[in-house]
C-alpha atoms as a PDB file:
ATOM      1  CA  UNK A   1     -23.425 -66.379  82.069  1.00  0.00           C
ATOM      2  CA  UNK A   2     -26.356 -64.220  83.480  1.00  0.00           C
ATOM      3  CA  UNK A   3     -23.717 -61.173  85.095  1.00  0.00           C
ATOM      4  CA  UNK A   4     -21.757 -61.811  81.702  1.00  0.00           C
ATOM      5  CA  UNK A   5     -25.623 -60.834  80.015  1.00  0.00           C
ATOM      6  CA  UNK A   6     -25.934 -58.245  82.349  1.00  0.00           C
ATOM      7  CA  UNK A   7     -23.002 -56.405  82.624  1.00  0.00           C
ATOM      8  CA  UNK A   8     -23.227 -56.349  79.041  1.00  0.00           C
ATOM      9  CA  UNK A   9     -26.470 -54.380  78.957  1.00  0.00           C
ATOM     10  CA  UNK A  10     -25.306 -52.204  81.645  1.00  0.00           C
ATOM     11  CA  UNK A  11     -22.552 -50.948  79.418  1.00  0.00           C
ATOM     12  CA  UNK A  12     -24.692 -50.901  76.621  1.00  0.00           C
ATOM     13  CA  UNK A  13     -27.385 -48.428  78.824  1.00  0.00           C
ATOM     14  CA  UNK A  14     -24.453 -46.123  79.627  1.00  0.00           C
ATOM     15  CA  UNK A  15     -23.187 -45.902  76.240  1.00  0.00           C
ATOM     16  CA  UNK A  16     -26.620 -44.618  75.492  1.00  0.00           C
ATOM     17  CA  UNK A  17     -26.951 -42.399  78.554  1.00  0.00           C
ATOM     18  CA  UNK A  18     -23.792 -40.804  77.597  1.00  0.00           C
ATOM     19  CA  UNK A  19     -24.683 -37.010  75.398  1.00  0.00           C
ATOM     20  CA  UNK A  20     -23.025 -37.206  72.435  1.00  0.00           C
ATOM     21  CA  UNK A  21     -19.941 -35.014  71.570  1.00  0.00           C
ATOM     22  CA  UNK A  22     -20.661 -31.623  70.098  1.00  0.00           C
ATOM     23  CA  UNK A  23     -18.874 -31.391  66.342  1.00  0.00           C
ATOM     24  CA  UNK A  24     -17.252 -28.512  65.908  1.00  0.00           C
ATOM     25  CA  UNK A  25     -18.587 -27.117  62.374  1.00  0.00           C
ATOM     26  CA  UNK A  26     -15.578 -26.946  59.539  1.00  0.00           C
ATOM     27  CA  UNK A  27     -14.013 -23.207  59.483  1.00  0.00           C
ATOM     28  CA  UNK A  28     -15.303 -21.376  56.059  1.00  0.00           C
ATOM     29  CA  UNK A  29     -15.097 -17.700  54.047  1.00  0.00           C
ATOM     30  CA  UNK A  30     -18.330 -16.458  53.089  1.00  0.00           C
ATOM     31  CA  UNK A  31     -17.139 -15.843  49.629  1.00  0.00           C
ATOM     32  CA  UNK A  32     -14.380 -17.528  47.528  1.00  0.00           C
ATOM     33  CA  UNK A  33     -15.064 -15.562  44.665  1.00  0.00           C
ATOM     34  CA  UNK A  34     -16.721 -11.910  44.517  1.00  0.00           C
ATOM     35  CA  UNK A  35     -16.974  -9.244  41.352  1.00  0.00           C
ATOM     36  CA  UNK A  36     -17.491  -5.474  42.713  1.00  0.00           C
ATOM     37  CA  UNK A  37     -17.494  -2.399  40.922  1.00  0.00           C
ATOM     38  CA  UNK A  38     -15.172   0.586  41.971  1.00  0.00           C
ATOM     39  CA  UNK A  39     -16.128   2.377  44.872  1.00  0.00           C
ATOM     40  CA  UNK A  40     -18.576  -0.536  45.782  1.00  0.00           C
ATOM     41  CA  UNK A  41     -18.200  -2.848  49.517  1.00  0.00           C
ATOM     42  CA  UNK A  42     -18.400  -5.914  50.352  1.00  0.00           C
ATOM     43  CA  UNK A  43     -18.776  -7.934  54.048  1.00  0.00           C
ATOM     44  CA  UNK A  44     -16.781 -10.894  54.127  1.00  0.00           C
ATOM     45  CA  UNK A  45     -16.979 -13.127  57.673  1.00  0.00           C
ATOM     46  CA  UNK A  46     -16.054 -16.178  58.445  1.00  0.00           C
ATOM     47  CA  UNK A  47     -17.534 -19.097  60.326  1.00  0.00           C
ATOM     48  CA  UNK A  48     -17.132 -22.069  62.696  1.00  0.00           C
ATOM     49  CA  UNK A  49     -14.672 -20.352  64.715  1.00  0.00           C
ATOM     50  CA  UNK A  50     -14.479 -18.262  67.830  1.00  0.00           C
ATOM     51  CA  UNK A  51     -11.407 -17.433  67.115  1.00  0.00           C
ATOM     52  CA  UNK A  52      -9.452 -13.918  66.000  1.00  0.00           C
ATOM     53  CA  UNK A  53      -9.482 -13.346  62.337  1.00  0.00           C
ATOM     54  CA  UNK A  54      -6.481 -11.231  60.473  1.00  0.00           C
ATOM     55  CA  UNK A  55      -7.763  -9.907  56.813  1.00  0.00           C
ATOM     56  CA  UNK A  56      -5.339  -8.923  54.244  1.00  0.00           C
ATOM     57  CA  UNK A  57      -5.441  -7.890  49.805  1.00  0.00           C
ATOM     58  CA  UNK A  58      -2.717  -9.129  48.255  1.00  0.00           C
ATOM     59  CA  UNK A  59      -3.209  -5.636  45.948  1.00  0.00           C
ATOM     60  CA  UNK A  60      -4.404  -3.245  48.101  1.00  0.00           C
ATOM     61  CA  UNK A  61      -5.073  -0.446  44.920  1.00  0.00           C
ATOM     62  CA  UNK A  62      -7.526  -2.577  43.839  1.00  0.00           C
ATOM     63  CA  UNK A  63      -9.415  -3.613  46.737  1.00  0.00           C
ATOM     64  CA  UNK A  64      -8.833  -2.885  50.744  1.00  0.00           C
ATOM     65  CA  UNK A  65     -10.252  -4.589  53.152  1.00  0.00           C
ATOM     66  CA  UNK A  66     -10.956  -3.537  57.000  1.00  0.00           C
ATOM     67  CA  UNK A  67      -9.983  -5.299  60.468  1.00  0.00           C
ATOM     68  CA  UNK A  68     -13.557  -6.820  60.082  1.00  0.00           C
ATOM     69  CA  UNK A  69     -13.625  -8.061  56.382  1.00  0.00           C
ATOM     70  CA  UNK A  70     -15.151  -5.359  54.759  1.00  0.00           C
ATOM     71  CA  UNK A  71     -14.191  -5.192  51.261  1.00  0.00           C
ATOM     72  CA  UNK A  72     -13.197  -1.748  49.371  1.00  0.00           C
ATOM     73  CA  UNK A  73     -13.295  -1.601  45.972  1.00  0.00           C
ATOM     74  CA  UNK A  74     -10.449   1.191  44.717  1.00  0.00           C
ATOM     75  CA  UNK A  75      -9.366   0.070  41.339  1.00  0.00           C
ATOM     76  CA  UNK A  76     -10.215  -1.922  37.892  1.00  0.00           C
ATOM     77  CA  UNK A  77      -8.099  -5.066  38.575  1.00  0.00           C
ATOM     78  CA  UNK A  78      -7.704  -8.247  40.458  1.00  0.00           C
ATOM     79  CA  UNK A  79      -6.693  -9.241  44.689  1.00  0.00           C
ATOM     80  CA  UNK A  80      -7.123 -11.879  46.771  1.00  0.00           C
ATOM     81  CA  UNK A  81      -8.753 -11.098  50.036  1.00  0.00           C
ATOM     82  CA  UNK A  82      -6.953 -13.801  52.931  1.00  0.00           C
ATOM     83  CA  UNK A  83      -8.283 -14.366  56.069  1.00  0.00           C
ATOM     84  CA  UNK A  84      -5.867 -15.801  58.763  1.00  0.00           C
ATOM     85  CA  UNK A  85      -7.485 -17.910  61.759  1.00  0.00           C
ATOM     86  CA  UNK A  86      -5.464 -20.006  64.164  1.00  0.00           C
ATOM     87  CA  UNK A  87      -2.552 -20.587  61.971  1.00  0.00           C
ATOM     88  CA  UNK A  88      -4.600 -21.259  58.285  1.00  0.00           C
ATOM     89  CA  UNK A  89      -5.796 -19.164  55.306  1.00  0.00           C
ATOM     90  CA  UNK A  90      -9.224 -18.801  53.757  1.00  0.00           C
ATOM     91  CA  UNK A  91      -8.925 -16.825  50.542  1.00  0.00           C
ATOM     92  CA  UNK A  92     -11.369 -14.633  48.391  1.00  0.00           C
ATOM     93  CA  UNK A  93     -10.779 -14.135  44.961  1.00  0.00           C
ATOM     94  CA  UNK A  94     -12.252 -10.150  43.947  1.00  0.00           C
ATOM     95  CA  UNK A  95     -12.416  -8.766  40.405  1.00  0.00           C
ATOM     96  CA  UNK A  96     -13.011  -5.298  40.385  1.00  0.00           C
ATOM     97  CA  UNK A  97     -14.338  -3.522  37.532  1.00  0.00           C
ATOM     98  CA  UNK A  98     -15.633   0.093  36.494  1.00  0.00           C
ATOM     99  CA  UNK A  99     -18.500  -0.167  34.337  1.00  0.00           C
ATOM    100  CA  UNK A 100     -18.832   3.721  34.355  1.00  0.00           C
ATOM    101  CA  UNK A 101     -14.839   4.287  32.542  1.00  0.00           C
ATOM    102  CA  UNK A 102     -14.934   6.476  29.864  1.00  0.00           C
ATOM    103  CA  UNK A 103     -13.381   4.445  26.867  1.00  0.00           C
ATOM    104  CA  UNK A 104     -11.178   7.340  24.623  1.00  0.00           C
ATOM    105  CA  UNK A 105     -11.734   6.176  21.100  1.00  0.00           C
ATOM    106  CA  UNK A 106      -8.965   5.094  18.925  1.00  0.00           C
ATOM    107  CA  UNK A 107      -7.810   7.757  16.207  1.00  0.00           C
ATOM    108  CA  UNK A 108      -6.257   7.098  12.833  1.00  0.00           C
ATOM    109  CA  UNK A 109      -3.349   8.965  13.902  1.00  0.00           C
ATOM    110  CA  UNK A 110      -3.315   6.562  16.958  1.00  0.00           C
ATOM    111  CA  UNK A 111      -3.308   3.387  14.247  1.00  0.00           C
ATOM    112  CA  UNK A 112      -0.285   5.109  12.858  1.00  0.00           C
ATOM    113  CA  UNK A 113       1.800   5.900  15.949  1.00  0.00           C
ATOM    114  CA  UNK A 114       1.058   1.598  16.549  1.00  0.00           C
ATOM    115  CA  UNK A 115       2.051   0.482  13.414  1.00  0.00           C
ATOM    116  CA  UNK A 116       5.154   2.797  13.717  1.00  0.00           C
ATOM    117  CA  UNK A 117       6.148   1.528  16.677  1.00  0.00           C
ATOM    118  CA  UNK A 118       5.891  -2.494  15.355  1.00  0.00           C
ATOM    119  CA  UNK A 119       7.888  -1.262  12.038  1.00  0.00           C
ATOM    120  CA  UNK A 120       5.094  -1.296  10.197  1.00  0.00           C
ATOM    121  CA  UNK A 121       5.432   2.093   8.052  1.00  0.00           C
ATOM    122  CA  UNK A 122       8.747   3.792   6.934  1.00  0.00           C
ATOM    123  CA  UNK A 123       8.752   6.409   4.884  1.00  0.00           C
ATOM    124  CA  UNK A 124       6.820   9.670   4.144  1.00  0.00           C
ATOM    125  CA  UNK A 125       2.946  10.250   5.268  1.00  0.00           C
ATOM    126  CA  UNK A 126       0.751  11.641   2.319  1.00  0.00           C
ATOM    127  CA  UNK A 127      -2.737  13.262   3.386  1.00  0.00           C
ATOM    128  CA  UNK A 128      -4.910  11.361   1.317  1.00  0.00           C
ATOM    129  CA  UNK A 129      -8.378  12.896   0.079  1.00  0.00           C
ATOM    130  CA  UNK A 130     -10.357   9.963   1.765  1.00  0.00           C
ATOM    131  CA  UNK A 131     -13.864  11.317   0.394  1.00  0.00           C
ATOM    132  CA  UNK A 132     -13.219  10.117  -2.794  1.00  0.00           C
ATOM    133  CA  UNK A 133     -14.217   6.551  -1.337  1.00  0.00           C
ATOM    134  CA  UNK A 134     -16.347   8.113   1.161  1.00  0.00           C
ATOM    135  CA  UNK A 135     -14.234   7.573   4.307  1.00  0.00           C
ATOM    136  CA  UNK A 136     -13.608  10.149   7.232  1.00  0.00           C
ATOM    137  CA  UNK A 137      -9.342  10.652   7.039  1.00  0.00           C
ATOM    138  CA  UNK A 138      -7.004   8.675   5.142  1.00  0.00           C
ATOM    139  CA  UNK A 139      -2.994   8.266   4.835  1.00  0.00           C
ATOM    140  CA  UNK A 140      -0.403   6.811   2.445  1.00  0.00           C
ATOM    141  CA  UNK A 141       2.917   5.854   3.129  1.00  0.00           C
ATOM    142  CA  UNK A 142       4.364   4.757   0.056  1.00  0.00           C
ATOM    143  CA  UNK A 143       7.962   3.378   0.983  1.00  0.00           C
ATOM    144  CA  UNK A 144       5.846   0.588   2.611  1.00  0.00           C
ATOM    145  CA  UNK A 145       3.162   0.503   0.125  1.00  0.00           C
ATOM    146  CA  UNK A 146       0.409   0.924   2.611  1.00  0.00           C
ATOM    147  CA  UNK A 147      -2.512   3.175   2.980  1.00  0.00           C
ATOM    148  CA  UNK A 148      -4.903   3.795   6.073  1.00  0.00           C
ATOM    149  CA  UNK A 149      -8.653   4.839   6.405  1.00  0.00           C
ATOM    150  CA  UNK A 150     -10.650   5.680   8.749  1.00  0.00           C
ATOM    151  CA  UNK A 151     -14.530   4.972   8.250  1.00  0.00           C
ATOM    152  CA  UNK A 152     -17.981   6.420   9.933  1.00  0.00           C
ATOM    153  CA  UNK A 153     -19.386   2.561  10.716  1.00  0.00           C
ATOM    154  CA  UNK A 154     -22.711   3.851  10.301  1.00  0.00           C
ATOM    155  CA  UNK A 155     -22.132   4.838   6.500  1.00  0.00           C
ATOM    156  CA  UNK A 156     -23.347   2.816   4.119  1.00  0.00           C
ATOM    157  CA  UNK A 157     -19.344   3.205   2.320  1.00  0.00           C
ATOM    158  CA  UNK A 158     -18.704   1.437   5.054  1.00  0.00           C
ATOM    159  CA  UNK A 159     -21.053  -1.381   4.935  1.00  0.00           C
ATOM    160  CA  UNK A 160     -20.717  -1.817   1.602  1.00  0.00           C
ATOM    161  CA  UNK A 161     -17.008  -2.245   2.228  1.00  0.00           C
ATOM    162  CA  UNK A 162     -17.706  -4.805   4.632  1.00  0.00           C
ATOM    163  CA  UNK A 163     -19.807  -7.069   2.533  1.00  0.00           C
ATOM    164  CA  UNK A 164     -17.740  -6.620  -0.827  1.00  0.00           C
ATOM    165  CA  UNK A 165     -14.335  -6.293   0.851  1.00  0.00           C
ATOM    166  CA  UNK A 166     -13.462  -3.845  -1.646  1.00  0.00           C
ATOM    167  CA  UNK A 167     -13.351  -0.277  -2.191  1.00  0.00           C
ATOM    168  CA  UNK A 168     -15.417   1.205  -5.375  1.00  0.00           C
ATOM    169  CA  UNK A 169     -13.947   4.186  -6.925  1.00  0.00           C
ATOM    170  CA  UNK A 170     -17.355   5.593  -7.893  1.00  0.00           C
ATOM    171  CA  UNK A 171     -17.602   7.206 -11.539  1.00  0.00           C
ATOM    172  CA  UNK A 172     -14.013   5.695 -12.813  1.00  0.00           C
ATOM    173  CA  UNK A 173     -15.270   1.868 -12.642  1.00  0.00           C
ATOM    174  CA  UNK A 174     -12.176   0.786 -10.203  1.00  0.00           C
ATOM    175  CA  UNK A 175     -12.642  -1.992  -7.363  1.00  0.00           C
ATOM    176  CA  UNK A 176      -9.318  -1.801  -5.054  1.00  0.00           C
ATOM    177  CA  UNK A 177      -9.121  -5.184  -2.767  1.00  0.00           C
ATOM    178  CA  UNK A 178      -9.412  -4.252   1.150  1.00  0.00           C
ATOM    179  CA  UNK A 179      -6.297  -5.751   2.846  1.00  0.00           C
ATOM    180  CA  UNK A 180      -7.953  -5.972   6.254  1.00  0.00           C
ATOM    181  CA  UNK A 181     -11.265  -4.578   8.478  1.00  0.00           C
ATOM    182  CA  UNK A 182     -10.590  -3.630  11.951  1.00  0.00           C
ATOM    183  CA  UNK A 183     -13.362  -2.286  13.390  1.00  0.00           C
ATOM    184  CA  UNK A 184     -13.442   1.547  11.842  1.00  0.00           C
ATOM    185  CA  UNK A 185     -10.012   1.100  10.395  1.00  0.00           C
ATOM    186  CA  UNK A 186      -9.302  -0.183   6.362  1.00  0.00           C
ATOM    187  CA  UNK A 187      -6.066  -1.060   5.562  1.00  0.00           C
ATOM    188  CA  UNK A 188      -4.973  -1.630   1.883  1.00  0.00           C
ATOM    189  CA  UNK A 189      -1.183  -3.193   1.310  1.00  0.00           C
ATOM    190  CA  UNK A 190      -1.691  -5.457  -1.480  1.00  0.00           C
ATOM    191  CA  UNK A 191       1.535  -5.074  -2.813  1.00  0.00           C
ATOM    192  CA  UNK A 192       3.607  -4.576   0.643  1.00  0.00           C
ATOM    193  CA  UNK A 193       6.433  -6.989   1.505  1.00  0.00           C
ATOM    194  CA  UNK A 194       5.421  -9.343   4.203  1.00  0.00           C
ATOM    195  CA  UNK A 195       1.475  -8.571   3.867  1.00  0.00           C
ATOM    196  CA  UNK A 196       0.625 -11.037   6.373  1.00  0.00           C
ATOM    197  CA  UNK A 197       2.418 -10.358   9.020  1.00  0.00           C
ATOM    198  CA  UNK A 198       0.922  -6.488   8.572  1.00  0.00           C
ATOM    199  CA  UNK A 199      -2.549  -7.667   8.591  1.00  0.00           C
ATOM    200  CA  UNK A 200      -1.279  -9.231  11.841  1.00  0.00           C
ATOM    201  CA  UNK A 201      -0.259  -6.772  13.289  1.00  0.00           C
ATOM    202  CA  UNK A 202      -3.149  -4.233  11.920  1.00  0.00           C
ATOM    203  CA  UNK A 203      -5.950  -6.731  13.483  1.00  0.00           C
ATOM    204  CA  UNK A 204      -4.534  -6.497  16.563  1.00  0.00           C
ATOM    205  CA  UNK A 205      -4.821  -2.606  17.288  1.00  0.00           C
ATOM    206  CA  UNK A 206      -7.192  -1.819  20.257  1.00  0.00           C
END
């Protein structure tokens, strides 16, 4: 019984006398998401592992990225950055964006050209004398019984348009109902065939 004791606390004393294992530490990316403006770079590594790493962009206008995970912004648009170690993938998701882009503002005659091209208007454009209701440019196309303006936002026309959602024919006592507000744009078709589906299609000009 005594060797039983003590060969039991002999094995016990070398299980304690042995070091304990080193744990290798879990293979990560230092980023699984990143947003980077145009031109801009960004480092991406990866750790836990000794071994080689392959980086690759699955869109390489938007963003490049070197043999050593540096990140290249070249484009506004999305990639995914992979790095390849030992036989697995660790992935970056990258936005890019250009906060500097010059934005070309949307013209009337740019309303029309959309609404043409989703069979909106038919017919004849009339020139319409728009400062009678104190807007910038207007149009008419009768056939579809639709007419276009295009308002300074900063006019008080304008606001009071917005808040009344008419149009106030100043000196002759008329009020004409605004169809639809988008942004600058006022579109009256009261009396058009399918009026809905042309106020659809008017709000959704960009």
């Amino acid at each position: 019984m005594k060797k039983l004791i003590s060969a039991l606390l002999l094995m016990t004393l070398c299980i304690m006398l042995v070091p304990p294992q080193n744990v290798s530490a879990a293979v990560k990316i230092s980023k699984a998401k990143a947003t980077m403006e145009v031109d801009s770079t960004l480092k991406l590594t990866i750790s836990g592992t000794t071994s080689k790493v392959s980086w690759s962009s699955s869109k390489k206008t938007v963003a490049t990225v070197s043999t050593s995970g540096t990140v290249t912004a070249k484009a506004e648009g999305k990639t995914t950055i992979t790095a390849s170690v030992s036989g697995k993938k660790y992935t970056c998701s990258v936005t890019v964006v250009d906060s500097n882009k010059v934005v070309k503002e949307k013209t009337l005659s740019d309303l029309v050209e959309y609404l043409k091209s989703n069979a909106v208007l038919s017919g004849n454009e009339t020139q319409m004398d728009a400062s009678m209701i104190g807007a910038e440019n207007g149009v008419k196309y009768s056939d579809s019984k639709i007419e276009l303006y295009e308002y300074d936002i900063n006019s008080d026309s304008y606001k009071t348009i917005v808040k009344t959602e008419k149009i106030t024919l100043e000196g002759f006592g008329i009020e004409i109902p605004v169809s639809a507000i988008s942004g600058k744009f006022i579109i009256l078709c009261e009396d058009a065939k399918n009026k809905d589906t042309i106020v659809k299609i008017f709000n959704e000009f960009k």
